[in-house]
C-alpha atoms as a PDB file:
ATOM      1  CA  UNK A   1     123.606 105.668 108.554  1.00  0.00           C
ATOM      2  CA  UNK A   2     120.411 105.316 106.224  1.00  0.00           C
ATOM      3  CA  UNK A   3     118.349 102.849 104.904  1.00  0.00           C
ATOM      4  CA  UNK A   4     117.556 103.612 101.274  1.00  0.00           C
ATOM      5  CA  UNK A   5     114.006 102.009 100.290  1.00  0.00           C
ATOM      6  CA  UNK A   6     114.687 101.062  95.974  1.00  0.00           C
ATOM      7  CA  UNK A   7     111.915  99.713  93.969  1.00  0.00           C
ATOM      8  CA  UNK A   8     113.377  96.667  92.652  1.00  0.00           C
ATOM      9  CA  UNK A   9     110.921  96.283  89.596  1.00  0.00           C
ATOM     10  CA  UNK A  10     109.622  98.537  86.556  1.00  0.00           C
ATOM     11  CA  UNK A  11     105.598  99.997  87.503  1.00  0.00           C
ATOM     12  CA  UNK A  12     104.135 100.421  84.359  1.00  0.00           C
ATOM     13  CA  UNK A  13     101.683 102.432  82.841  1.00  0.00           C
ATOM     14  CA  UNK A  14     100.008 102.380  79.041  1.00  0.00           C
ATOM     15  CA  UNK A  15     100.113 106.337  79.123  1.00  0.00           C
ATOM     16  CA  UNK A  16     104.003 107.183  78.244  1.00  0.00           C
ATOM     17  CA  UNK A  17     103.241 110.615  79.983  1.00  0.00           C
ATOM     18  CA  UNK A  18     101.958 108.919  83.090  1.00  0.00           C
ATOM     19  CA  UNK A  19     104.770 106.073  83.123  1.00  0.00           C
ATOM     20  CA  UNK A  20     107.220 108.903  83.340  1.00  0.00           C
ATOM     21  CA  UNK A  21     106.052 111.228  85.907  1.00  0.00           C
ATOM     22  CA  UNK A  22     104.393 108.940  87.763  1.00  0.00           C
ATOM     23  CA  UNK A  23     105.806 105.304  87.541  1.00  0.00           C
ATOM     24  CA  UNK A  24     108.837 103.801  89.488  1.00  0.00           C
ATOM     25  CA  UNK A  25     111.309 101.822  88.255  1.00  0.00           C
ATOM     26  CA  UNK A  26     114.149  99.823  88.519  1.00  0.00           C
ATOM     27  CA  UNK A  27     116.638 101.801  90.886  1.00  0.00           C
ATOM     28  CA  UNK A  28     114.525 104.789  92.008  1.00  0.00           C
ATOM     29  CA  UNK A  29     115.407 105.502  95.208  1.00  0.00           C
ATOM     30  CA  UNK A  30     111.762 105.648  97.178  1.00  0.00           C
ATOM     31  CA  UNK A  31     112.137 106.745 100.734  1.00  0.00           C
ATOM     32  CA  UNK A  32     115.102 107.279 102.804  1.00  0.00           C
ATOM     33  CA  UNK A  33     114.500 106.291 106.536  1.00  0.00           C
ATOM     34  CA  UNK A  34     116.752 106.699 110.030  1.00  0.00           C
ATOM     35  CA  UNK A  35     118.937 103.052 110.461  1.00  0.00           C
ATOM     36  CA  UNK A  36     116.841 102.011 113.270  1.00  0.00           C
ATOM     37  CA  UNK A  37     113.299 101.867 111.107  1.00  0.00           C
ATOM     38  CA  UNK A  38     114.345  98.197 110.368  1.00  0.00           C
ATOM     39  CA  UNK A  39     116.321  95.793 112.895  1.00  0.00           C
ATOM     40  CA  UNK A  40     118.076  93.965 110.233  1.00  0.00           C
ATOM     41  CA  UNK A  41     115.664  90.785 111.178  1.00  0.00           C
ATOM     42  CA  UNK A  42     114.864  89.304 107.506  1.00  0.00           C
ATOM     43  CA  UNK A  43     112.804  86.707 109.501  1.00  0.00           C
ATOM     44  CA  UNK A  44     110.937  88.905 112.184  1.00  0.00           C
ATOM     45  CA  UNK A  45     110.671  91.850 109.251  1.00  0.00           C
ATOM     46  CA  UNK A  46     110.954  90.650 105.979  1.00  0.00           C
ATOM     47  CA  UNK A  47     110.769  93.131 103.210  1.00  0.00           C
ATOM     48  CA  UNK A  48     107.921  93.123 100.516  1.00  0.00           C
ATOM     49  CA  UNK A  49     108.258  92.827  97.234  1.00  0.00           C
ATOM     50  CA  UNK A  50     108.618  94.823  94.777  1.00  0.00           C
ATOM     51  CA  UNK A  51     111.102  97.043  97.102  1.00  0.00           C
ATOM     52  CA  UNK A  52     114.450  96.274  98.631  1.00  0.00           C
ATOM     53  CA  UNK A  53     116.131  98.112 101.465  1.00  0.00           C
ATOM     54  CA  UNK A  54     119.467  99.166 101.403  1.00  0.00           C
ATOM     55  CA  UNK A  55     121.612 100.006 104.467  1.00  0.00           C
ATOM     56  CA  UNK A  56     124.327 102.387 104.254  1.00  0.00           C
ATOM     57  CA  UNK A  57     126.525 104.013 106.518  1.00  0.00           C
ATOM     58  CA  UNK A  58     128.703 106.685 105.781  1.00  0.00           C
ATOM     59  CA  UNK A  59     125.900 109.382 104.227  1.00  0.00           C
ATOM     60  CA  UNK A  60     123.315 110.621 106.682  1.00  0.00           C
ATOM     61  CA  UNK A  61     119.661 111.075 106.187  1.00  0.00           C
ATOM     62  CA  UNK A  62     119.746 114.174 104.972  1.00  0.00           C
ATOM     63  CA  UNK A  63     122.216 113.555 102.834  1.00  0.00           C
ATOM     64  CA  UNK A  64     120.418 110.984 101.377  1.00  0.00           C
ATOM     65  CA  UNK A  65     117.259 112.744 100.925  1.00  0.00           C
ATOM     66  CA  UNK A  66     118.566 115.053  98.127  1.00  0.00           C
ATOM     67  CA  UNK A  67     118.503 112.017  95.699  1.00  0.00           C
ATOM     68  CA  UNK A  68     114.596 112.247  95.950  1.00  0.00           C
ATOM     69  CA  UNK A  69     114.261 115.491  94.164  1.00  0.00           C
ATOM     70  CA  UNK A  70     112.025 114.447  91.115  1.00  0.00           C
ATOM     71  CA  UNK A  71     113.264 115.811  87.368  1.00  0.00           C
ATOM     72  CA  UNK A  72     111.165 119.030  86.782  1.00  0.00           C
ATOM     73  CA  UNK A  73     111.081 120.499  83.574  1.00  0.00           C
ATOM     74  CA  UNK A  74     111.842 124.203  82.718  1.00  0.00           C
ATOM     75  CA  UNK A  75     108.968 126.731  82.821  1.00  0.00           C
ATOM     76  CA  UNK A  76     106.486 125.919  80.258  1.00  0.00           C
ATOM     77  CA  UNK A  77     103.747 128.176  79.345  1.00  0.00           C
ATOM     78  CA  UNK A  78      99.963 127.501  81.065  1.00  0.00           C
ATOM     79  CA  UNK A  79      98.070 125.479  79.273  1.00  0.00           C
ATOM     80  CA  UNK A  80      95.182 126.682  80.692  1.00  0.00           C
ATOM     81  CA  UNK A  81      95.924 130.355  80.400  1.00  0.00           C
ATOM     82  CA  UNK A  82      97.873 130.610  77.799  1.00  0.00           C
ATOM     83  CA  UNK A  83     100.546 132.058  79.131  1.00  0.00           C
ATOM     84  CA  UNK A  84      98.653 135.094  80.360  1.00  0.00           C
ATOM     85  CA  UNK A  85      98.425 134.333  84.082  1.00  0.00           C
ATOM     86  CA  UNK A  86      94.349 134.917  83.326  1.00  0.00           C
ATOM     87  CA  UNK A  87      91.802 132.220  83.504  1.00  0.00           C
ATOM     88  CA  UNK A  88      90.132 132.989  79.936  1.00  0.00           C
ATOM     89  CA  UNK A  89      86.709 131.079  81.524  1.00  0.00           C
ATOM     90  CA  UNK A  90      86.387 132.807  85.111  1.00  0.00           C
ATOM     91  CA  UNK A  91      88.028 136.342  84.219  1.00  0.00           C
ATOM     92  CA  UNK A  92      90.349 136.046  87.074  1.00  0.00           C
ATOM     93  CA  UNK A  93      93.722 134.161  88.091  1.00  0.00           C
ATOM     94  CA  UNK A  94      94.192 131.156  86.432  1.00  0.00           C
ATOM     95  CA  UNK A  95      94.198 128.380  88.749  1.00  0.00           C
ATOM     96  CA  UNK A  96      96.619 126.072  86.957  1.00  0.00           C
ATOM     97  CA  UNK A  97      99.583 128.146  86.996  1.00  0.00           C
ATOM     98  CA  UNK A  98      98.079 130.807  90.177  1.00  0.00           C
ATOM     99  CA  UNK A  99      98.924 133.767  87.766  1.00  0.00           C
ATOM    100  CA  UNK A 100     102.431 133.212  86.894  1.00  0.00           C
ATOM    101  CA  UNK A 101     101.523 132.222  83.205  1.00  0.00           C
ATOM    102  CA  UNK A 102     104.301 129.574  83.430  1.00  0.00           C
ATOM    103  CA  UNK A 103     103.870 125.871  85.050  1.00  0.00           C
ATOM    104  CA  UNK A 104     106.647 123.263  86.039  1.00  0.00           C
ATOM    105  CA  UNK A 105     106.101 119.592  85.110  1.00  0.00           C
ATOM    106  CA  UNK A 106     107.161 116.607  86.979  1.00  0.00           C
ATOM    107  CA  UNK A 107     109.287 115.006  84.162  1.00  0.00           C
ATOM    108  CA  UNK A 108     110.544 111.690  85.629  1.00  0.00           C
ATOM    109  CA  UNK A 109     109.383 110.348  89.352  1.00  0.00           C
ATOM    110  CA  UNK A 110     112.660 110.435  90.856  1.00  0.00           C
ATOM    111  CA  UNK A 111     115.976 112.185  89.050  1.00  0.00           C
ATOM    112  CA  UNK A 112     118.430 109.776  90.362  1.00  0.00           C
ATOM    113  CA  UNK A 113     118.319 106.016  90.599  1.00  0.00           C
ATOM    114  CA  UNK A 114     120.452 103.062  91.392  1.00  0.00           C
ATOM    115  CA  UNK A 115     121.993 102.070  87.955  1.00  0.00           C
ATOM    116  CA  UNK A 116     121.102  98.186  88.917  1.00  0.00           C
ATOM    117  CA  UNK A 117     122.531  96.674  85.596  1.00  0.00           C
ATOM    118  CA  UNK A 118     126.212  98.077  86.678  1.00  0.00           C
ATOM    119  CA  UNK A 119     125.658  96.299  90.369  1.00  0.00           C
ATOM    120  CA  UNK A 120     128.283  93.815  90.883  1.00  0.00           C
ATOM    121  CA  UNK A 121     126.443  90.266  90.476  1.00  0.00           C
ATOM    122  CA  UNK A 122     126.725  89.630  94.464  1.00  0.00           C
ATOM    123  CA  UNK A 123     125.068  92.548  95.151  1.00  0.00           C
ATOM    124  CA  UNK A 124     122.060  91.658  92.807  1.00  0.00           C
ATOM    125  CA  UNK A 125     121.998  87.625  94.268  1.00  0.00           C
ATOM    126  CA  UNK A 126     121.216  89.170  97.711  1.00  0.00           C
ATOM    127  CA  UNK A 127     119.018  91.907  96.878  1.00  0.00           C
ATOM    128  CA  UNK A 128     116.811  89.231  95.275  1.00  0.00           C
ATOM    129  CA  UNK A 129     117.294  86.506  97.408  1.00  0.00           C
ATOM    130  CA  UNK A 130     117.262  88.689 100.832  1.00  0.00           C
ATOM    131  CA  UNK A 131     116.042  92.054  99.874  1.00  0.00           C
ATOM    132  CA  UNK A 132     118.383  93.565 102.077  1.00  0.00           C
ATOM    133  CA  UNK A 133     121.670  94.796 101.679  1.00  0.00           C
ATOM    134  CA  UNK A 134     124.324  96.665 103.830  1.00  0.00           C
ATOM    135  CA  UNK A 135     127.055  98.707 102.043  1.00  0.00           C
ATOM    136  CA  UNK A 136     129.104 102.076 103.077  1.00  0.00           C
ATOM    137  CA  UNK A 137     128.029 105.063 100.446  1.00  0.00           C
ATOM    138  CA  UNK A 138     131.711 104.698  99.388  1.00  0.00           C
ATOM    139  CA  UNK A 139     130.948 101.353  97.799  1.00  0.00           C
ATOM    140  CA  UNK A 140     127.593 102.569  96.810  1.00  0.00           C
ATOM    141  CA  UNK A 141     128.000 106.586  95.523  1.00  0.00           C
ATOM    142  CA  UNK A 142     129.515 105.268  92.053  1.00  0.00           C
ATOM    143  CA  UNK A 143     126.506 103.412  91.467  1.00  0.00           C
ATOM    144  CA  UNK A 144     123.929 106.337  91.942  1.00  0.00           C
ATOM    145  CA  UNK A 145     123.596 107.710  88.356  1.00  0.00           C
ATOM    146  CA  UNK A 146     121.657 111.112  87.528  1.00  0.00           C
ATOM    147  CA  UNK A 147     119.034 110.208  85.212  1.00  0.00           C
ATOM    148  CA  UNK A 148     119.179 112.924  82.891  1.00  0.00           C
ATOM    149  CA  UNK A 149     123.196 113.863  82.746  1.00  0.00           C
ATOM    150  CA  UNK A 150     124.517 109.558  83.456  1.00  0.00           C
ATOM    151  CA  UNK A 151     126.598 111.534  86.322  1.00  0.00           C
ATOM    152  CA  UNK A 152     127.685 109.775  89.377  1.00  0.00           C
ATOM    153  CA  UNK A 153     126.453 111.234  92.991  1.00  0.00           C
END
C-alpha cells in the first residue's frame, strides 16, 4: 500500500514560466509515502490544507513513485553558450549546460496528476470534508491522467 500526498488547490504564480515549472496544482501527485506514515486518525493527525492524502493499496511505493517524474523538455540549445559547450565570458566550460551545449528544462512540476474534475462526486465530498481517502489503485489508475498525452496510468 501507499499513501499518495495530492495538492488539492491551484499555487499560482504571475510568471507563466514559473507557474509551470514550478507551481502545483490541482491533482499533482506530491510525495508518495510507506502506509504506516499516517495512522488513519483524522482527529489525532489531521491533514493540512491545501493537500489531501490518499491511501491506496494494490500499487507499492515504488510503483507509485514513477508518477513523480516532472515533464522535461527535449534538448534545447544553452542559452548561455550558445550551443557551443564554451562559456563565451570565462573561456572555459560553460557552467549552465557543463559543456554539453544542450540543457533540459523542467516543463510542468509533475507529468501526471489526478484528473479531479472526472472524480466521482463522493470521492470529492470526502476529500474536502476529510482530506483523506482510501481506494485500491484499481479504482484509482483510470483517474491518473498523463499531462501531456490525456493517457491513463
Amino acid at each position: 500500500m501507499a499513501l499518495f500526498l495530492i495538492k488539492a488547490t491551484d499555487a499560482t504564480h504571475a510568471d507563466p514560466v514559473k507557474d509551470a515549472r514550478g507551481c502545483y496544482k490541482r491533482g499533482d501527485i506530491v510525495d508518495v509515502y510507506e502506509d504506516s506514515r499516517h495512522d488513519g486518525d483524522l482527529i489525532a493527525n489531521p491533514i493540512a490544507a491545501p493537500f489531501v492524502l490518499v491511501r491506496v493499496s494494490g500499487v507499492t511505493v515504488a510503483q507509485a513513485r514513477a508518477f513523480l517524474d516532472p515533464h522535461r523538455s527535449d534538448p534545447l540549445p544553452c542559452p548561455r553558450c550558445g550551443g557551443t559547450g564554451l562559456d563565451p565570458q570565462l573561456a572555459g566550460t560553460c557552467r549552465r549546460c557543463e559543456g554539453r551545449a544542450s540543457i533540459i528544462v523542467i516543463v510542468w512540476c509533475r507529468l501526471h496528476h489526478i484528473d479531479w474534475d472526472a472524480l466521482p462526486t463522493a470521492v470529492k465530498n470526502a476529500l474536502r470534508d476529510d482530506r483523506y481517502y482510501e481506494t485500491t489503485w484499481a479504482a484509482l489508475r483510470q483517474y491518473v491522467k498523463n499531462k501531456l498525452t490525456g493517457d491513463g496510468a
